[in-house]
PDB file of N, CA and C in Angstrom:
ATOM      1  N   UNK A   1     -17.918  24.526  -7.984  1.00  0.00           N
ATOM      2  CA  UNK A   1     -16.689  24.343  -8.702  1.00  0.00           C
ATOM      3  C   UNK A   1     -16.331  22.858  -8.695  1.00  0.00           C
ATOM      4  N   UNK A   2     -15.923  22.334  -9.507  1.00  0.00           N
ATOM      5  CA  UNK A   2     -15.541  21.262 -10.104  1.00  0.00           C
ATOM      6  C   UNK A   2     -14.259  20.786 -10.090  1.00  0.00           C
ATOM      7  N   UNK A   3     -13.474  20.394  -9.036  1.00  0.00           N
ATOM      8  CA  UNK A   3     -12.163  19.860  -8.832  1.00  0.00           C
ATOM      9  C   UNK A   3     -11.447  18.708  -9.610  1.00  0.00           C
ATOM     10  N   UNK A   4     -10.850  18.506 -10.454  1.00  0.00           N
ATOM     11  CA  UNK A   4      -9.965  17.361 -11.042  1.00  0.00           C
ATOM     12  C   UNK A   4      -8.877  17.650 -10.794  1.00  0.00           C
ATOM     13  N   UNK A   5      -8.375  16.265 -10.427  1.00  0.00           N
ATOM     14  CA  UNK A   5      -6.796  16.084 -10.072  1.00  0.00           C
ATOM     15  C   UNK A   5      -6.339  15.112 -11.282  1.00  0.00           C
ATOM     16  N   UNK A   6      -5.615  15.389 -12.063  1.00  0.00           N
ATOM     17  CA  UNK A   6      -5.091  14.319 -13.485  1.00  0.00           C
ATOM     18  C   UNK A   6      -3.564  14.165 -12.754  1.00  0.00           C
ATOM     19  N   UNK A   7      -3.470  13.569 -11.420  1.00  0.00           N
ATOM     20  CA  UNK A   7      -2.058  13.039 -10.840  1.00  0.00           C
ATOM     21  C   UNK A   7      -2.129  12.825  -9.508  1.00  0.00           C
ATOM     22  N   UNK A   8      -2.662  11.664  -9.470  1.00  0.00           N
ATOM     23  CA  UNK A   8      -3.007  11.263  -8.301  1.00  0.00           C
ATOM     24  C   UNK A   8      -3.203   9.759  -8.005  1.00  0.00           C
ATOM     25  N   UNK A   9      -1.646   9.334  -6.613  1.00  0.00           N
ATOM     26  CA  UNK A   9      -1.124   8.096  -6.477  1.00  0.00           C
ATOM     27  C   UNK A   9      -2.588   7.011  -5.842  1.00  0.00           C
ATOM     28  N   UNK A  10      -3.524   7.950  -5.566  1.00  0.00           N
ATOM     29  CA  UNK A  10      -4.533   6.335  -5.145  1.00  0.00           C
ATOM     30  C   UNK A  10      -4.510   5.230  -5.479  1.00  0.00           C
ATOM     31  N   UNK A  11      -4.856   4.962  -6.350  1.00  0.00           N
ATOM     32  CA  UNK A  11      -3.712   3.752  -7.536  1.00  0.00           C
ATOM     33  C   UNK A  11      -3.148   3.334  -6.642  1.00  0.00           C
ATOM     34  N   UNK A  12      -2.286   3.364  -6.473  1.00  0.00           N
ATOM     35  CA  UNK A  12      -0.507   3.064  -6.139  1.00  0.00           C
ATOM     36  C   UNK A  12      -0.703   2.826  -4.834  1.00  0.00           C
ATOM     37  N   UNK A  13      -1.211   3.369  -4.286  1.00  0.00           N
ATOM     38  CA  UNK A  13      -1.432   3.133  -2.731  1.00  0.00           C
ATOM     39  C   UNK A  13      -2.388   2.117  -2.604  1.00  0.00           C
ATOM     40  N   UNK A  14      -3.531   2.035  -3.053  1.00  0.00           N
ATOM     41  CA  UNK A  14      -4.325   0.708  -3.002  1.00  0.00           C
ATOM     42  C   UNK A  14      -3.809  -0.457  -2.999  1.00  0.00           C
ATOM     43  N   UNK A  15      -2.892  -0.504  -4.380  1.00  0.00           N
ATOM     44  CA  UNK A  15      -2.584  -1.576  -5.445  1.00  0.00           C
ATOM     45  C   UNK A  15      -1.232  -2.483  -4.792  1.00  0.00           C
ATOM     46  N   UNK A  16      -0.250  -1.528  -4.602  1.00  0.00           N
ATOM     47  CA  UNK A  16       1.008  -1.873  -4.577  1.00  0.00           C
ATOM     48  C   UNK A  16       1.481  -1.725  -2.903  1.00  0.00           C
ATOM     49  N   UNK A  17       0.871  -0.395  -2.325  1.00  0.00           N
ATOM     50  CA  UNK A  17       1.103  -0.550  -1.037  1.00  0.00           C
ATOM     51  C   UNK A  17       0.512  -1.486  -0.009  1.00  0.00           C
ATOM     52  N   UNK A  18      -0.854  -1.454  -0.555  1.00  0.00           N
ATOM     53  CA  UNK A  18      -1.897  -2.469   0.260  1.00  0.00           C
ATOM     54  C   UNK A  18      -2.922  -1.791   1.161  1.00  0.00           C
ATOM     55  N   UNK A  19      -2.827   0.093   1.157  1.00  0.00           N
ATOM     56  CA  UNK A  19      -3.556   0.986   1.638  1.00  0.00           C
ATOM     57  C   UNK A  19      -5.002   0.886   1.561  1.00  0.00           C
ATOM     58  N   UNK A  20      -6.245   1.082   2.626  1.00  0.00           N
ATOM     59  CA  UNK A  20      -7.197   1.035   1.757  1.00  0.00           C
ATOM     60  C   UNK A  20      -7.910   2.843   2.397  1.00  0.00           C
ATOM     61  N   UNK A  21      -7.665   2.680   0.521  1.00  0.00           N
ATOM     62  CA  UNK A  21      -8.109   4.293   0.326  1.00  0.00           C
ATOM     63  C   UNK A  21      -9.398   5.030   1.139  1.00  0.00           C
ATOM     64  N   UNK A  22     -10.454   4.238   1.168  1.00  0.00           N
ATOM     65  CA  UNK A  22     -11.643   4.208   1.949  1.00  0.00           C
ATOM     66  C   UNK A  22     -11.437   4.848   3.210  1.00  0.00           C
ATOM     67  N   UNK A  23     -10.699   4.896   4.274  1.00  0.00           N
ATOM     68  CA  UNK A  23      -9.926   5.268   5.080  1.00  0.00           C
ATOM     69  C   UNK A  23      -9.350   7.034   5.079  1.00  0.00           C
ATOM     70  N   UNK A  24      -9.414   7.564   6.397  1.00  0.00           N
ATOM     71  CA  UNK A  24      -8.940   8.947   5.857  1.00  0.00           C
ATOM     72  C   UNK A  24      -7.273   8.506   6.302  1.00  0.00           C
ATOM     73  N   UNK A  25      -6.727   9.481   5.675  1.00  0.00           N
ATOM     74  CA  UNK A  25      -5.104   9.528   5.096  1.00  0.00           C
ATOM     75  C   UNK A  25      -4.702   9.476   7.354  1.00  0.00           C
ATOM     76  N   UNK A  26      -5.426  10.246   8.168  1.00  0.00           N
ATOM     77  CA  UNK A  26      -4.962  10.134   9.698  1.00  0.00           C
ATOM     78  C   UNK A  26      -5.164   8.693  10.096  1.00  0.00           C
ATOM     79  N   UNK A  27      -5.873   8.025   9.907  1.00  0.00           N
ATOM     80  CA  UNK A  27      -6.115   6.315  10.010  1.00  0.00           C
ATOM     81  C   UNK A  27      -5.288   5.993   9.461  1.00  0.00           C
ATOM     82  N   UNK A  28      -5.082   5.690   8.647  1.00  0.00           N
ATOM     83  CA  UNK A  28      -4.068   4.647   7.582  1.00  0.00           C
ATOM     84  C   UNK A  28      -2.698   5.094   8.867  1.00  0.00           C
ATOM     85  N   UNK A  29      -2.143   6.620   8.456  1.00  0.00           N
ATOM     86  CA  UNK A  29      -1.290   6.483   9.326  1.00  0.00           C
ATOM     87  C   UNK A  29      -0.835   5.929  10.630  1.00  0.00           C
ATOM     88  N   UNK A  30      -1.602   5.867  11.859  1.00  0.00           N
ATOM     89  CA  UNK A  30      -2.090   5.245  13.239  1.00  0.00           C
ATOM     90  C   UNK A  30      -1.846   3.871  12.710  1.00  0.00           C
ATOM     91  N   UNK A  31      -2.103   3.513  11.683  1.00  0.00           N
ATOM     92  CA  UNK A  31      -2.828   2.161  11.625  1.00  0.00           C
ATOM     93  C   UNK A  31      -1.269   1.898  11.422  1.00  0.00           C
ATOM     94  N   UNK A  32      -0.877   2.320  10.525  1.00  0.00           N
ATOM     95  CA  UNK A  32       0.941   1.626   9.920  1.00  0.00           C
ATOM     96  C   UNK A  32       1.951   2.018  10.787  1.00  0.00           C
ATOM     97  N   UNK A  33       1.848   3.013  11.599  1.00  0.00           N
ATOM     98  CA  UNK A  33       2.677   3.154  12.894  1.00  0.00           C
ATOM     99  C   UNK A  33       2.438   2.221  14.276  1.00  0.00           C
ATOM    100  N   UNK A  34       1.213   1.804  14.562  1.00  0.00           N
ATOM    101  CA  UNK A  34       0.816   0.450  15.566  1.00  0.00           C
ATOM    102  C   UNK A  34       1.087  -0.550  14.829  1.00  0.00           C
ATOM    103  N   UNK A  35       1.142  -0.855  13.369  1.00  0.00           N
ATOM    104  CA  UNK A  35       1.627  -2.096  13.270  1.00  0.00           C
ATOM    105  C   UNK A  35       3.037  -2.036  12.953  1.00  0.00           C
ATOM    106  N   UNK A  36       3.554  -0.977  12.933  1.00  0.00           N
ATOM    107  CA  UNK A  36       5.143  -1.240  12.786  1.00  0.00           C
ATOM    108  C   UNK A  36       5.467  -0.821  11.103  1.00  0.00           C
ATOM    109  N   UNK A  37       4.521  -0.323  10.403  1.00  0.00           N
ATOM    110  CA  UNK A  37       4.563  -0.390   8.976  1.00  0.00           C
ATOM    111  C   UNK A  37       5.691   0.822   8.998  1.00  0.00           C
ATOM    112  N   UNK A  38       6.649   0.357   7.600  1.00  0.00           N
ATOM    113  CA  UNK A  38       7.694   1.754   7.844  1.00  0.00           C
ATOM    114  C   UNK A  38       7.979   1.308   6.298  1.00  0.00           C
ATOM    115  N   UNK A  39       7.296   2.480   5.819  1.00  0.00           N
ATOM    116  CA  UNK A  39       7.616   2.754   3.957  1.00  0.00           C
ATOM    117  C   UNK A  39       8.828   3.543   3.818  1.00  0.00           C
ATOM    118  N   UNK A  40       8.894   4.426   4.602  1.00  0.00           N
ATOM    119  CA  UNK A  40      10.310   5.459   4.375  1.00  0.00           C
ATOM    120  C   UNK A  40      11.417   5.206   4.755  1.00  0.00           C
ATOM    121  N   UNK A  41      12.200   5.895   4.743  1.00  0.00           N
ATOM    122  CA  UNK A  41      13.833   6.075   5.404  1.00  0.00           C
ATOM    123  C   UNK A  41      13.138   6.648   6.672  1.00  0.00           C
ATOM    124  N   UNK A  42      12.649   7.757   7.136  1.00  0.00           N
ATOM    125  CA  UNK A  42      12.019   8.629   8.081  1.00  0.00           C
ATOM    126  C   UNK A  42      11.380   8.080   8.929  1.00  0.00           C
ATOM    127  N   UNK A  43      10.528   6.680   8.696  1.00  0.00           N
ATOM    128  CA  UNK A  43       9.714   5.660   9.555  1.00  0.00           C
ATOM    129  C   UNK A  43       8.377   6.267   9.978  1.00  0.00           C
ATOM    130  N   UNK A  44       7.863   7.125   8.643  1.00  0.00           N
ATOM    131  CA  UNK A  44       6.611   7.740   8.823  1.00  0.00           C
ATOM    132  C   UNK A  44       5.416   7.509   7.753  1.00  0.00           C
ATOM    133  N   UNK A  45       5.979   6.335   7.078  1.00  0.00           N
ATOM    134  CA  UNK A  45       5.019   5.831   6.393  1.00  0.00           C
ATOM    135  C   UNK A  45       5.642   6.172   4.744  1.00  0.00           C
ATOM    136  N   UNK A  46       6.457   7.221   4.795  1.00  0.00           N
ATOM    137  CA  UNK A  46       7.008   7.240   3.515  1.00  0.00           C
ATOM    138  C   UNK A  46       6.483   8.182   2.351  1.00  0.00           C
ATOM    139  N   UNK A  47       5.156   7.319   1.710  1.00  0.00           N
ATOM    140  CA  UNK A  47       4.676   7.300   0.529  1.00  0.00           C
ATOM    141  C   UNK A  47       3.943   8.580   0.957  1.00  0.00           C
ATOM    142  N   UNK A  48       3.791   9.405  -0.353  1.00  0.00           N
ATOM    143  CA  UNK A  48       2.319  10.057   0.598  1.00  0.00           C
ATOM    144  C   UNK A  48       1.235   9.266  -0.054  1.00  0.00           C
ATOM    145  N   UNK A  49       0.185  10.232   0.623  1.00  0.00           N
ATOM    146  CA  UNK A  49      -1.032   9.366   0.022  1.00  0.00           C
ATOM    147  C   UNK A  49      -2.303  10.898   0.831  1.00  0.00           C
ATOM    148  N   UNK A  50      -3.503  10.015  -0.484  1.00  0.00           N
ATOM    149  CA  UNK A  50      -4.780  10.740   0.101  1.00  0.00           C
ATOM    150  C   UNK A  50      -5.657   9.308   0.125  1.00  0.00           C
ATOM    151  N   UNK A  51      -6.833   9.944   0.785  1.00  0.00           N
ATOM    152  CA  UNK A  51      -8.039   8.965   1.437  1.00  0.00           C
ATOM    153  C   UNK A  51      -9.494   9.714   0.693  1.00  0.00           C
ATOM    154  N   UNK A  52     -10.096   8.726   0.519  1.00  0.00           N
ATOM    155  CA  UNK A  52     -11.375   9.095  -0.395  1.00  0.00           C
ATOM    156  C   UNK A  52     -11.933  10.439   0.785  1.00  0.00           C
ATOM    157  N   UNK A  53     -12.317  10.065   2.127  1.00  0.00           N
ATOM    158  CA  UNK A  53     -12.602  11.498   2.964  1.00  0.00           C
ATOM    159  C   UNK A  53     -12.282  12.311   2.694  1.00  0.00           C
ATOM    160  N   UNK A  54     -10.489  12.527   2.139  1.00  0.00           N
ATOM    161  CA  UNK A  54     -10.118  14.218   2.227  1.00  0.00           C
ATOM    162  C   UNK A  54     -10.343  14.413   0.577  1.00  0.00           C
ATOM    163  N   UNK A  55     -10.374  13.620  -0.038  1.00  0.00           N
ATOM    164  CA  UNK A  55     -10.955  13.958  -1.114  1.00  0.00           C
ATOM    165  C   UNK A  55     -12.051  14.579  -1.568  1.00  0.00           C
ATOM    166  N   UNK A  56     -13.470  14.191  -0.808  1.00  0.00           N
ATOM    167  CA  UNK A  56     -14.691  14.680  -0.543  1.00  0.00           C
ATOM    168  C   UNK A  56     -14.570  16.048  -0.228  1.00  0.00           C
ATOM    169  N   UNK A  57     -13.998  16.245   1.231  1.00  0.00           N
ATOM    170  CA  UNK A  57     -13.955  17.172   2.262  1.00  0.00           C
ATOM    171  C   UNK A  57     -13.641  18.323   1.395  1.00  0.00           C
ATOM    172  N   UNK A  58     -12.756  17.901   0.301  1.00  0.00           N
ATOM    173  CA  UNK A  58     -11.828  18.767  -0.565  1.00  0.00           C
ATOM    174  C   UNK A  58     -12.677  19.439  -1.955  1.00  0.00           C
ATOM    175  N   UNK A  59     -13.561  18.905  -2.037  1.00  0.00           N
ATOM    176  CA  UNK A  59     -14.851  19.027  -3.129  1.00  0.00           C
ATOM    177  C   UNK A  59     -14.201  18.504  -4.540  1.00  0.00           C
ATOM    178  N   UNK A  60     -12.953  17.469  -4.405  1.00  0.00           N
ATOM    179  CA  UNK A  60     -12.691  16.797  -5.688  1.00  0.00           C
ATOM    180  C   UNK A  60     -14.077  15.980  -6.189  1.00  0.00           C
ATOM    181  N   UNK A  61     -14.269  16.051  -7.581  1.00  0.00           N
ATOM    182  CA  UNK A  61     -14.917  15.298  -8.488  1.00  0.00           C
ATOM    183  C   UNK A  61     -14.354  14.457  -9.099  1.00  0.00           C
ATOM    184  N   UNK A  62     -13.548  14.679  -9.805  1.00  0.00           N
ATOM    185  CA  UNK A  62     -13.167  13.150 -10.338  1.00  0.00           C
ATOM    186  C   UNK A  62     -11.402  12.986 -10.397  1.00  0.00           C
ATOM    187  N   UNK A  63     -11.250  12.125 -10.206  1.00  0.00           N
ATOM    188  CA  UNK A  63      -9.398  12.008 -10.183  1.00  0.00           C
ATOM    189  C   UNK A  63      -8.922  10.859 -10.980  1.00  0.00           C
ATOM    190  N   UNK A  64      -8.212  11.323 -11.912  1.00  0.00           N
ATOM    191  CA  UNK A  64      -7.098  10.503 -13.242  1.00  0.00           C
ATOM    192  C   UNK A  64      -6.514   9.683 -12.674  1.00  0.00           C
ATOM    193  N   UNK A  65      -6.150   8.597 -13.169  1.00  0.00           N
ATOM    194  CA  UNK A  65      -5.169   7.824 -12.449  1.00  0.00           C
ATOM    195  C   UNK A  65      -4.421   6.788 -13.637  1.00  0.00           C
ATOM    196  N   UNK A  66      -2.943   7.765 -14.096  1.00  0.00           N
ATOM    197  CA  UNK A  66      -2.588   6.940 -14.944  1.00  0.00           C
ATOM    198  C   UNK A  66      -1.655   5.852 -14.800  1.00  0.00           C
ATOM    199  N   UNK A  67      -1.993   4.980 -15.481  1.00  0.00           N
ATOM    200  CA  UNK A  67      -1.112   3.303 -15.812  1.00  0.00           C
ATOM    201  C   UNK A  67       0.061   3.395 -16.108  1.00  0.00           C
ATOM    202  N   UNK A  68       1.230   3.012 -15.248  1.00  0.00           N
ATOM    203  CA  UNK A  68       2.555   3.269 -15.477  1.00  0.00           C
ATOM    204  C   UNK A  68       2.835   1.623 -15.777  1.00  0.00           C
ATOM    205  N   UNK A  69       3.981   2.089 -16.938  1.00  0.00           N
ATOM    206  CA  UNK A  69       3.933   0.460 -17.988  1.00  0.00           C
ATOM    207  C   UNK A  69       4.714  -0.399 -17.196  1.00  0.00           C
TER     208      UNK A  69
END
């Protein structure tokens, strides 16, 4: 089976947050809580986000990622 996601912030998290997607989504987190990173009101990083790993893990094939103007 063939998974597409047509809405999905990777983008956004790369680009604008400074995330690197490469990374599974439990790293990134560790990583922005030891350095003090705080995207939210909550102080848990905020944004969500996925990581190319759980993407795999997940048997996604290909994921949309549209250009907001």
């Amino acid at each position: 089976m063939l998974i597409i996601d047509a809405h999905e912030d990777i983008a956004y998290n790369a680009l604008t947050v400074g995330r690197d997607i490469r990374t599974s989504v439990y790293e990134t987190r560790l990583r922005e809580e030891r350095e003090g990173v705080n995207l939210g009101e909550d102080g848990t990083g905020g944004i969500a986000m996925s990581g190319l790993p759980e993407l795999r893990r997940g048997g996604f094939g290909m994921v949309v990622i549209q250009q907001r103007p």
